[in-house]
PDB file of N, CA and C in Angstrom:
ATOM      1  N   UNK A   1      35.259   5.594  29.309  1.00  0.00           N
ATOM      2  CA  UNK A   1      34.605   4.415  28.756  1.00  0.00           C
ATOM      3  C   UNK A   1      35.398   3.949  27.546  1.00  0.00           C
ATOM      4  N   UNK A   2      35.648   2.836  27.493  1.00  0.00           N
ATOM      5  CA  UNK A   2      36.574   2.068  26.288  1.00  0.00           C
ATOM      6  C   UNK A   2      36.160   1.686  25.474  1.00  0.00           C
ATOM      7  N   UNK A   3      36.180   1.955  23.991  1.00  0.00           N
ATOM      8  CA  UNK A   3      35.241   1.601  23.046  1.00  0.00           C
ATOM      9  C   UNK A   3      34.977   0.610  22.837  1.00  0.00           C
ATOM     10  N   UNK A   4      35.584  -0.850  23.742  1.00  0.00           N
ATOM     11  CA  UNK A   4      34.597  -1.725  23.596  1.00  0.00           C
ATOM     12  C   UNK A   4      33.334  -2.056  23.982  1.00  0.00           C
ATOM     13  N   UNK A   5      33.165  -1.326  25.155  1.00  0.00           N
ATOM     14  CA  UNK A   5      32.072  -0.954  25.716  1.00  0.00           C
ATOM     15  C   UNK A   5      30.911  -0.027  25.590  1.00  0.00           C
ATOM     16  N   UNK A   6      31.126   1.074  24.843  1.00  0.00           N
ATOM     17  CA  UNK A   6      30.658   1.601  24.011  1.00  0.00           C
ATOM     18  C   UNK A   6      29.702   1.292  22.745  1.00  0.00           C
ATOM     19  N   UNK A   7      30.473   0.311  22.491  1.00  0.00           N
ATOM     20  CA  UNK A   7      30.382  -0.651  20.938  1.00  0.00           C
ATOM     21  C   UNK A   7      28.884  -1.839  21.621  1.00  0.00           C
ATOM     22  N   UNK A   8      29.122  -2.253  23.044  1.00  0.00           N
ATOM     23  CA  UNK A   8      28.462  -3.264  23.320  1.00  0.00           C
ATOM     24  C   UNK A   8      26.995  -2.249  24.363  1.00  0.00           C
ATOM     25  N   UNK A   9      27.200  -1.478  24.373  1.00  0.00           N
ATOM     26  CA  UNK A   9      26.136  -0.457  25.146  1.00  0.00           C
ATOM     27  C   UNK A   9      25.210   0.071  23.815  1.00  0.00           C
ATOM     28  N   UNK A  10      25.618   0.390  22.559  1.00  0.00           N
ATOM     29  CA  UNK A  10      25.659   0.594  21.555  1.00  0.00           C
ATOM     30  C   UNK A  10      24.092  -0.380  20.669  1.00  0.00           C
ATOM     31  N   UNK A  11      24.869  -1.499  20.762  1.00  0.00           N
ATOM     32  CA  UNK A  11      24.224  -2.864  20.597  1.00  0.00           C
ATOM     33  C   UNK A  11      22.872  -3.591  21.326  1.00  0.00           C
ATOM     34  N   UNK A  12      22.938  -3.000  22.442  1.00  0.00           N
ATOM     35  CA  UNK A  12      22.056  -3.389  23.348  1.00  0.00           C
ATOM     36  C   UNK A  12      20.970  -2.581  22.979  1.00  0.00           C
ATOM     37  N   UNK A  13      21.189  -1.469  22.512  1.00  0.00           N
ATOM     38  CA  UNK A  13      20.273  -0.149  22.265  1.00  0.00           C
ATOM     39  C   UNK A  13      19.321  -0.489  21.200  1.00  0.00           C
ATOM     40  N   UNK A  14      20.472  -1.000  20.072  1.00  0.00           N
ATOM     41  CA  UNK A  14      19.814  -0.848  18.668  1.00  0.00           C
ATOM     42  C   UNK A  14      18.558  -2.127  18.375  1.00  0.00           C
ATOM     43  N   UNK A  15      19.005  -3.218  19.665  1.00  0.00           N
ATOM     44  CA  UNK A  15      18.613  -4.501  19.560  1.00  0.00           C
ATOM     45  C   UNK A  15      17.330  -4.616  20.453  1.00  0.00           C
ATOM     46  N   UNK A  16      17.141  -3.205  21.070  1.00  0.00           N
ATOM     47  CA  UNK A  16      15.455  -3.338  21.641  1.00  0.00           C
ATOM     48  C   UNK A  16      14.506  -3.342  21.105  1.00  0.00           C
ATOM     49  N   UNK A  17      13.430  -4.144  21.206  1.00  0.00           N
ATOM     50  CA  UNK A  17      12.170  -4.312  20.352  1.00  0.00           C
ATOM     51  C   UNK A  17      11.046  -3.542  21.437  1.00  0.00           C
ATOM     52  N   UNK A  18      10.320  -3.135  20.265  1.00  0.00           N
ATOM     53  CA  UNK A  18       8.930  -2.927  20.793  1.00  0.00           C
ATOM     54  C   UNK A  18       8.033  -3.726  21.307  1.00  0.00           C
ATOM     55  N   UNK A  19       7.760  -3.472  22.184  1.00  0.00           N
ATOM     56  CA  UNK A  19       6.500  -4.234  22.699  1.00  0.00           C
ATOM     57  C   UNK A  19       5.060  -4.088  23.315  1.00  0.00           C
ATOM     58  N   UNK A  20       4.287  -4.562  22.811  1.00  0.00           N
ATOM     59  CA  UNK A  20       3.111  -3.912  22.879  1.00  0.00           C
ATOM     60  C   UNK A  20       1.788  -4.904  23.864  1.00  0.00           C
ATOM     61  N   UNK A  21       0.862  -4.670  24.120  1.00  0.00           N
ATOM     62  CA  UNK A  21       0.005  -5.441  24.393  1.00  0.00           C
ATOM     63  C   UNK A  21      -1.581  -5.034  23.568  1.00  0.00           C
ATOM     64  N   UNK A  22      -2.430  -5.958  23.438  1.00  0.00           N
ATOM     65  CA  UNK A  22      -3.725  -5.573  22.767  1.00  0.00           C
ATOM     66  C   UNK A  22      -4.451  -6.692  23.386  1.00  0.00           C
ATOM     67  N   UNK A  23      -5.787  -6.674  22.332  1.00  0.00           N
ATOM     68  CA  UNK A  23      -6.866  -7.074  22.131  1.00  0.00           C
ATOM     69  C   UNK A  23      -6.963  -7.951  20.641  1.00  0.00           C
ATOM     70  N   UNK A  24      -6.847  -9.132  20.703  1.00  0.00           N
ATOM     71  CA  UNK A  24      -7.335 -10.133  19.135  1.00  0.00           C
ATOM     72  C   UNK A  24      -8.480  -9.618  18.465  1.00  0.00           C
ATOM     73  N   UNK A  25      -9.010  -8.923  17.259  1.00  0.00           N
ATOM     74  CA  UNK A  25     -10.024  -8.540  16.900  1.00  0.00           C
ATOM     75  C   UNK A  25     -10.211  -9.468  15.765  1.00  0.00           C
ATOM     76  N   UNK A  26      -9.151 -10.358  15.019  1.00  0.00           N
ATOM     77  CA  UNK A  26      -9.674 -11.415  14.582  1.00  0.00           C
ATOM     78  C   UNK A  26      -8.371 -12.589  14.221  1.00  0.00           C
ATOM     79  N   UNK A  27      -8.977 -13.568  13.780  1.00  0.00           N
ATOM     80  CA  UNK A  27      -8.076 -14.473  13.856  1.00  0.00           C
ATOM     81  C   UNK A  27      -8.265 -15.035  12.377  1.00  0.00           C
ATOM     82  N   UNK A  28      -9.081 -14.897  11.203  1.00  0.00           N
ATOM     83  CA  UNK A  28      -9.599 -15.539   9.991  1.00  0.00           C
ATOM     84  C   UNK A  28      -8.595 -16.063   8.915  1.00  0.00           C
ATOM     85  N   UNK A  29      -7.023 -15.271   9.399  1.00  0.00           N
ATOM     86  CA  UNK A  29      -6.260 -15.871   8.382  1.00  0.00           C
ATOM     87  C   UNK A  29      -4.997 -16.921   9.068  1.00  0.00           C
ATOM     88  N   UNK A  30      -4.539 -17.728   8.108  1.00  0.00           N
ATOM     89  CA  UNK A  30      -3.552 -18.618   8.526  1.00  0.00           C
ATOM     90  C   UNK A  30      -2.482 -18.394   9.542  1.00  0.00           C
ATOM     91  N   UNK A  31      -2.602 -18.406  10.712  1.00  0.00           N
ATOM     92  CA  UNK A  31      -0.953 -17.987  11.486  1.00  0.00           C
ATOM     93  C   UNK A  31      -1.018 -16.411  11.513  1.00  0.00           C
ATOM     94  N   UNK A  32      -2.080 -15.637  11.300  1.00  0.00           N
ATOM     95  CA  UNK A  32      -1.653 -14.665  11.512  1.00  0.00           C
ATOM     96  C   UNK A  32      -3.670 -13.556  12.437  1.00  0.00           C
ATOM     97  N   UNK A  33      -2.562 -13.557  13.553  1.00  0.00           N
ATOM     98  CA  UNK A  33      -3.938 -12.298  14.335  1.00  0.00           C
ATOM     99  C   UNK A  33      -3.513 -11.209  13.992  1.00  0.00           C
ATOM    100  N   UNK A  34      -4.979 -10.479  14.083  1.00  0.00           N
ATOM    101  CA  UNK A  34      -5.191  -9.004  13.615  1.00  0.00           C
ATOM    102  C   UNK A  34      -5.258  -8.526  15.535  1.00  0.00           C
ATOM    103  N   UNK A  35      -4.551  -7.136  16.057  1.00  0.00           N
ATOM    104  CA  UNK A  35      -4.742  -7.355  17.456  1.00  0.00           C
ATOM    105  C   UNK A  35      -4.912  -5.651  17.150  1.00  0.00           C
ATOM    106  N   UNK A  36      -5.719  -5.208  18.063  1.00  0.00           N
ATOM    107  CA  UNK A  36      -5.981  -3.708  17.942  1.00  0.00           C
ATOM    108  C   UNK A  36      -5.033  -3.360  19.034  1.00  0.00           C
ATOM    109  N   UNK A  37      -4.071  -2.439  19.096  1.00  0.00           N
ATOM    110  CA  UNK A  37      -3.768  -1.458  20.298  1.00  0.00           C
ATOM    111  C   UNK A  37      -4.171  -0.365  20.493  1.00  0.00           C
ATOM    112  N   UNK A  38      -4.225  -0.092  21.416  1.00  0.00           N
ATOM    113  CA  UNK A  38      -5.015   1.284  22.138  1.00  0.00           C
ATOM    114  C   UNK A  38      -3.774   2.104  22.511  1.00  0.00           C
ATOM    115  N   UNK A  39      -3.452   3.005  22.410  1.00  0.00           N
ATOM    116  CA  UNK A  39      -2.733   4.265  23.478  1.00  0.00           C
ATOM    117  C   UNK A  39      -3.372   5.545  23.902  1.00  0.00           C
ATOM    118  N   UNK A  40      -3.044   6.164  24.617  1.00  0.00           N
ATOM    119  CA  UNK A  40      -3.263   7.026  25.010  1.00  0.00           C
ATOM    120  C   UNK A  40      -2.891   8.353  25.079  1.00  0.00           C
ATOM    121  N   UNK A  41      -2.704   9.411  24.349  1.00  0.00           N
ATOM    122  CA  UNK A  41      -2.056  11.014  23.668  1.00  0.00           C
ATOM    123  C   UNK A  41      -2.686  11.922  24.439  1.00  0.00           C
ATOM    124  N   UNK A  42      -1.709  12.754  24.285  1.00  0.00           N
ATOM    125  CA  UNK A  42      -2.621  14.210  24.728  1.00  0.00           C
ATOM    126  C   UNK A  42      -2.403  14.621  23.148  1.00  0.00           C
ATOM    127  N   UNK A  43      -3.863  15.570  22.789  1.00  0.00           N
ATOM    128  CA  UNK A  43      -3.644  15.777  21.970  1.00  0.00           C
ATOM    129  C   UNK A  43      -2.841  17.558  22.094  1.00  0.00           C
ATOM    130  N   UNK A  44      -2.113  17.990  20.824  1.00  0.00           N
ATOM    131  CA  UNK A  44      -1.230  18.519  20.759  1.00  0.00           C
ATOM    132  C   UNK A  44      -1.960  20.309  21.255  1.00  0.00           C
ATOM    133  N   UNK A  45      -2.594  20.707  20.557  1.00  0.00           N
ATOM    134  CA  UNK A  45      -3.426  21.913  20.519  1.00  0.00           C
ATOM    135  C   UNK A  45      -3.997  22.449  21.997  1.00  0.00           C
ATOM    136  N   UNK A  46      -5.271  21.363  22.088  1.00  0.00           N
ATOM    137  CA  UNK A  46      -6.099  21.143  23.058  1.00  0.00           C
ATOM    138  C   UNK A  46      -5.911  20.623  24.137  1.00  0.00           C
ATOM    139  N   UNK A  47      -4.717  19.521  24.283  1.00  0.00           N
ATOM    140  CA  UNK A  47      -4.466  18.969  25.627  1.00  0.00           C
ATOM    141  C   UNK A  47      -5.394  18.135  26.075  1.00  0.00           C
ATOM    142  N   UNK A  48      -6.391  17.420  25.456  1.00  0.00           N
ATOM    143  CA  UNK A  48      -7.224  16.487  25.849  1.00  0.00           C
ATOM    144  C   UNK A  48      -6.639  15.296  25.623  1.00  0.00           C
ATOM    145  N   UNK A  49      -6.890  13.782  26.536  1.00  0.00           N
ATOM    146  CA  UNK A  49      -6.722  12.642  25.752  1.00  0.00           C
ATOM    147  C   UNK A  49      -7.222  11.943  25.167  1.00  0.00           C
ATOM    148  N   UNK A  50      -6.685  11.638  24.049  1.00  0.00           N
ATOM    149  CA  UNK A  50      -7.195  10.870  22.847  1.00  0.00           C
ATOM    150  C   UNK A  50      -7.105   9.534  22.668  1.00  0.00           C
ATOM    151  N   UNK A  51      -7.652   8.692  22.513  1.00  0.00           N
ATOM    152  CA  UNK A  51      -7.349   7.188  22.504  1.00  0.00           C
ATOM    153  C   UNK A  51      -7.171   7.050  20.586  1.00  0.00           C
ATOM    154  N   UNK A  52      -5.992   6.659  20.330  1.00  0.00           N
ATOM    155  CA  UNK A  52      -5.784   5.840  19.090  1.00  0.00           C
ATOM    156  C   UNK A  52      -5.591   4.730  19.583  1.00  0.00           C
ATOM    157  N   UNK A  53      -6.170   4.144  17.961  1.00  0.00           N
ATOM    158  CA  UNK A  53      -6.238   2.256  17.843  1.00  0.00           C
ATOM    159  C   UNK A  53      -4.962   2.402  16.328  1.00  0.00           C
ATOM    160  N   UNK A  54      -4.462   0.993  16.812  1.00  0.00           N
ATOM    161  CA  UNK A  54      -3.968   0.951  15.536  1.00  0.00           C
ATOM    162  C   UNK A  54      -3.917  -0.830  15.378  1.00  0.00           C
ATOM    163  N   UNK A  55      -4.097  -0.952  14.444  1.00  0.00           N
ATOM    164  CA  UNK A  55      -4.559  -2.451  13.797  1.00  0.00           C
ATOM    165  C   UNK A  55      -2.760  -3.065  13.674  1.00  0.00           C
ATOM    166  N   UNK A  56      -2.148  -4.038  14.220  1.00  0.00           N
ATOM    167  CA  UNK A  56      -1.016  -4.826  13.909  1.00  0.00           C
ATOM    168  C   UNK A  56      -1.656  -6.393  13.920  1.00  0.00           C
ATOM    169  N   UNK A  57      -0.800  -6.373  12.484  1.00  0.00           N
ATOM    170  CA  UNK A  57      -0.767  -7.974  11.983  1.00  0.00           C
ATOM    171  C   UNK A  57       0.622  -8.888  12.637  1.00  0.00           C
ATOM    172  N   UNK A  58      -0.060 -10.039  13.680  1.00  0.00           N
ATOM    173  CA  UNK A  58       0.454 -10.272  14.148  1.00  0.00           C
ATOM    174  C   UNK A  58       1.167 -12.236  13.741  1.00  0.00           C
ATOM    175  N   UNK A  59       2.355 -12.667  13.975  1.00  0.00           N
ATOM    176  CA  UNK A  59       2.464 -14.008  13.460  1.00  0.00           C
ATOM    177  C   UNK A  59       2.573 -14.484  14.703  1.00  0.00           C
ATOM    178  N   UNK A  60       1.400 -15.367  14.678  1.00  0.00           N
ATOM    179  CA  UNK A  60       0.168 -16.795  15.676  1.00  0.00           C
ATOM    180  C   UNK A  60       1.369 -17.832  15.288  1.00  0.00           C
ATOM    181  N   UNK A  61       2.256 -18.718  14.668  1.00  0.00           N
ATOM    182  CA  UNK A  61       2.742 -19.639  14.564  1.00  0.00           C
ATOM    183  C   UNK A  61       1.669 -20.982  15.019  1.00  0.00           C
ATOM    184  N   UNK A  62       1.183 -21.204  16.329  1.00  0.00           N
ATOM    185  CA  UNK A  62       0.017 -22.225  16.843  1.00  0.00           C
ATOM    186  C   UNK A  62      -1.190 -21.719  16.446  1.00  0.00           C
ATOM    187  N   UNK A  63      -1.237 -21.167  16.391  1.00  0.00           N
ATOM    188  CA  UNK A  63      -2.992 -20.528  15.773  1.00  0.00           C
ATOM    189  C   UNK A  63      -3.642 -20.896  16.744  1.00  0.00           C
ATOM    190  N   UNK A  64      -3.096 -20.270  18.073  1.00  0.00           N
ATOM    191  CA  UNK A  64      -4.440 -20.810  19.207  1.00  0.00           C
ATOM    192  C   UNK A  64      -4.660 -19.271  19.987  1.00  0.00           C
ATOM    193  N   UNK A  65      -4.181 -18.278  19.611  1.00  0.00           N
ATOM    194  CA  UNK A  65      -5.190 -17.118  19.960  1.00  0.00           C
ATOM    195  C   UNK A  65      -6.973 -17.592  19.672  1.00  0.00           C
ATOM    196  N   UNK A  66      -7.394 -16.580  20.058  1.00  0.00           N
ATOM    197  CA  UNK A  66      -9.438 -16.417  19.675  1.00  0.00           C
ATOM    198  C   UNK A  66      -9.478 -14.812  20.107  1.00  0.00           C
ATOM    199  N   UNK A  67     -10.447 -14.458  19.454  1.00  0.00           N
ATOM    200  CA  UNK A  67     -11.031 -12.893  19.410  1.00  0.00           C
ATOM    201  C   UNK A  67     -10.953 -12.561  20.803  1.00  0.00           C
ATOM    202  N   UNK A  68     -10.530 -11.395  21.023  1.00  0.00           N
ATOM    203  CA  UNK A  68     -11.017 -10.752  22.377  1.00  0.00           C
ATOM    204  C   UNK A  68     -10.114 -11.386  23.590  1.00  0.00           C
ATOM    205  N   UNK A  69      -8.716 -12.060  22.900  1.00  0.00           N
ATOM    206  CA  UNK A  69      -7.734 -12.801  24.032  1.00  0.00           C
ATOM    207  C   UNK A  69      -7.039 -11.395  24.027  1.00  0.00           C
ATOM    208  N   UNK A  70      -6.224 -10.910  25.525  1.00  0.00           N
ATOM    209  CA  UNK A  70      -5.362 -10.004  25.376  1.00  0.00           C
ATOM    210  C   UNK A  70      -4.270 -10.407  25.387  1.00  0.00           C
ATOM    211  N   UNK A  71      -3.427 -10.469  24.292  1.00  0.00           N
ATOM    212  CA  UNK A  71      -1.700 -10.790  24.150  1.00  0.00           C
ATOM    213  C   UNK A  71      -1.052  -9.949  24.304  1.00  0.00           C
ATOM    214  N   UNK A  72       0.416 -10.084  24.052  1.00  0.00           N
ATOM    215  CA  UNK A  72       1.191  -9.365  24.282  1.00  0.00           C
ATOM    216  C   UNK A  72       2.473  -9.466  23.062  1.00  0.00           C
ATOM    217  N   UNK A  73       2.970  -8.791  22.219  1.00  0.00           N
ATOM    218  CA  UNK A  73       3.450  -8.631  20.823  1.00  0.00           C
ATOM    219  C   UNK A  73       4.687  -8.111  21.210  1.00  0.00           C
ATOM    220  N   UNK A  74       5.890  -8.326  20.386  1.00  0.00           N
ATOM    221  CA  UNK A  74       6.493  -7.908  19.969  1.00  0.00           C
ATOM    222  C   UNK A  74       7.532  -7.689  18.532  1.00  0.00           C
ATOM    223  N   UNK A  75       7.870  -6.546  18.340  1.00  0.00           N
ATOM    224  CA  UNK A  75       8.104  -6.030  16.276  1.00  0.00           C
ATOM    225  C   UNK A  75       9.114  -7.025  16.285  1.00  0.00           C
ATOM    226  N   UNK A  76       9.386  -7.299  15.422  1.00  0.00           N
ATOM    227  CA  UNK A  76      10.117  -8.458  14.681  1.00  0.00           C
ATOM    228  C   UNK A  76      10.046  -7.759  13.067  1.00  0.00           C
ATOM    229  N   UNK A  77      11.484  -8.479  12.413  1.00  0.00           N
ATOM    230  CA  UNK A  77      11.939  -8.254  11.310  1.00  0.00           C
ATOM    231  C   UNK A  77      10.723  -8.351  10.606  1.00  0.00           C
ATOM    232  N   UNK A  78      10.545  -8.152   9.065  1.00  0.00           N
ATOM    233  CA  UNK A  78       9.238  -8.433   8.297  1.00  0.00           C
ATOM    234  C   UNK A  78       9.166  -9.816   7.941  1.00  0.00           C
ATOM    235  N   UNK A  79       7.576 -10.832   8.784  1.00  0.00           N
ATOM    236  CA  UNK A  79       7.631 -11.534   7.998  1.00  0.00           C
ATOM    237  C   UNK A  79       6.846 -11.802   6.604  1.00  0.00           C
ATOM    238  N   UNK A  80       6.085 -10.750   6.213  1.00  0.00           N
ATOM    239  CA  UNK A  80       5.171 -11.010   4.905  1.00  0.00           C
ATOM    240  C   UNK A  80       4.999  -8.973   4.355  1.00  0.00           C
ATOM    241  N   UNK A  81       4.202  -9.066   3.577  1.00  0.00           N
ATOM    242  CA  UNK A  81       3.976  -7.821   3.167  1.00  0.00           C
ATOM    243  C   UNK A  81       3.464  -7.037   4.547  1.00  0.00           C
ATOM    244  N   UNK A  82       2.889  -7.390   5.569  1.00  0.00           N
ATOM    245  CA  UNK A  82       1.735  -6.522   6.508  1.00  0.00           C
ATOM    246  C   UNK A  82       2.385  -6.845   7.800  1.00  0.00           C
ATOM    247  N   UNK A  83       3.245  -8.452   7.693  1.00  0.00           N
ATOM    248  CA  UNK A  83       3.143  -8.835   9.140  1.00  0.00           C
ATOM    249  C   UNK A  83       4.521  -8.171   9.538  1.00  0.00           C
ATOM    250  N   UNK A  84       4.793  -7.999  10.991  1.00  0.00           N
ATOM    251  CA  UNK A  84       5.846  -7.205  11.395  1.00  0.00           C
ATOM    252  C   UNK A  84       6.158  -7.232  12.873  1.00  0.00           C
ATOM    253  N   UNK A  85       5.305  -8.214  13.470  1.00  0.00           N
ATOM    254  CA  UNK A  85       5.010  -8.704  15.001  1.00  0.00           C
ATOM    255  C   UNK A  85       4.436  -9.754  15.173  1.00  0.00           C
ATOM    256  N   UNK A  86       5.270 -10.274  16.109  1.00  0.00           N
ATOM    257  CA  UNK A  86       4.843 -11.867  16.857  1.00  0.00           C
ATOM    258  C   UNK A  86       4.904 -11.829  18.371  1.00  0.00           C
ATOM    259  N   UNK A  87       3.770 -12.839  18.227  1.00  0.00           N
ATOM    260  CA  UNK A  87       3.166 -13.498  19.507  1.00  0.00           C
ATOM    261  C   UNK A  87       3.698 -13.484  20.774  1.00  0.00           C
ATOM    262  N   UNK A  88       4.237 -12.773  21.857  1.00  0.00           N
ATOM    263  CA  UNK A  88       4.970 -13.404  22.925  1.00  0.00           C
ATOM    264  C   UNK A  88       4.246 -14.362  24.067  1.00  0.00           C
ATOM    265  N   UNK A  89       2.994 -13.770  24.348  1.00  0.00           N
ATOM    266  CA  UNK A  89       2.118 -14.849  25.392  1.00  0.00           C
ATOM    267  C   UNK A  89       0.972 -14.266  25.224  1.00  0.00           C
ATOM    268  N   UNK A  90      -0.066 -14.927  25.420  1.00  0.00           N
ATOM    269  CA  UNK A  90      -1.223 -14.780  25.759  1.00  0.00           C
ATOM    270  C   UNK A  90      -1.231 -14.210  26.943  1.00  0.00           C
ATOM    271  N   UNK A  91      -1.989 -13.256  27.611  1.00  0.00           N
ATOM    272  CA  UNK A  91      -2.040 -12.492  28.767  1.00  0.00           C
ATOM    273  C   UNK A  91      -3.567 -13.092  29.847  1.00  0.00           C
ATOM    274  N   UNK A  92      -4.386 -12.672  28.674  1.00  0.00           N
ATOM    275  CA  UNK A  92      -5.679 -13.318  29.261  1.00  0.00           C
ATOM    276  C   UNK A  92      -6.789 -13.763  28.500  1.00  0.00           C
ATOM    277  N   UNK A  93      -7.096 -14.952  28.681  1.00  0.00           N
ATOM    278  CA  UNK A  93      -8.212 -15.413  28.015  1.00  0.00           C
ATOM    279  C   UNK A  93      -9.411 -14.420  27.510  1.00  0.00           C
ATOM    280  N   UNK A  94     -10.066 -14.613  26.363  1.00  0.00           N
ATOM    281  CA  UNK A  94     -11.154 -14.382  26.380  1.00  0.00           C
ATOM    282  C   UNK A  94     -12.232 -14.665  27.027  1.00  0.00           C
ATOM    283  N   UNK A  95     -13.642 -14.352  27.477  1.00  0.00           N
ATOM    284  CA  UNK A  95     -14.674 -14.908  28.575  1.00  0.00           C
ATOM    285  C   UNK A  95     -15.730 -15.295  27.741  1.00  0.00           C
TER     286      UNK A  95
END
């Protein structure tokens, strides 16, 4: 393998984002949803699974999420003290 290729395999790596999907649990501030994610662990000891939530502040740019829409996120550079993920699509309406 030739280190230019290397260099560009390299790049591709460092340049993957996370991506997540959730639940909108609120929408109250400017351009920005609060979206809960869920995963799923075994826990370490016991071997049971555990559901963690974890709260990401997300940047809405249209501000047309609503509570209880399931989107789909991904991390992005920082844009404020909290925020650290934006919007990719709406997945499914709320009912």
């Amino acid at each position: 393998m030739s280190t230019d290729a290397a260099h560009a395999s390299e790049a591709v790596d460092r340049n993957r984002r996370k991506v997540r999907e959730g639940i909108v649990t609120s929408t109250k501030m400017d351009r920005t949803a609060v979206v809960s994610v869920t995963e799923r662990v075994r826990h370490p000891r016991y071997f049971k699974t555990v559901q963690r939530t974890k709260k990401l502040y997300v940047h809405d740019p249209a501000g047309d999420t609503r509570p209880g829409d399931r989107v789909r996120v991904m991390e992005t550079r920082p844009i404020s003290k909290t925020k650290r993920w934006r919007l990719v699509e709406i997945v499914e309406r709320a009912r």
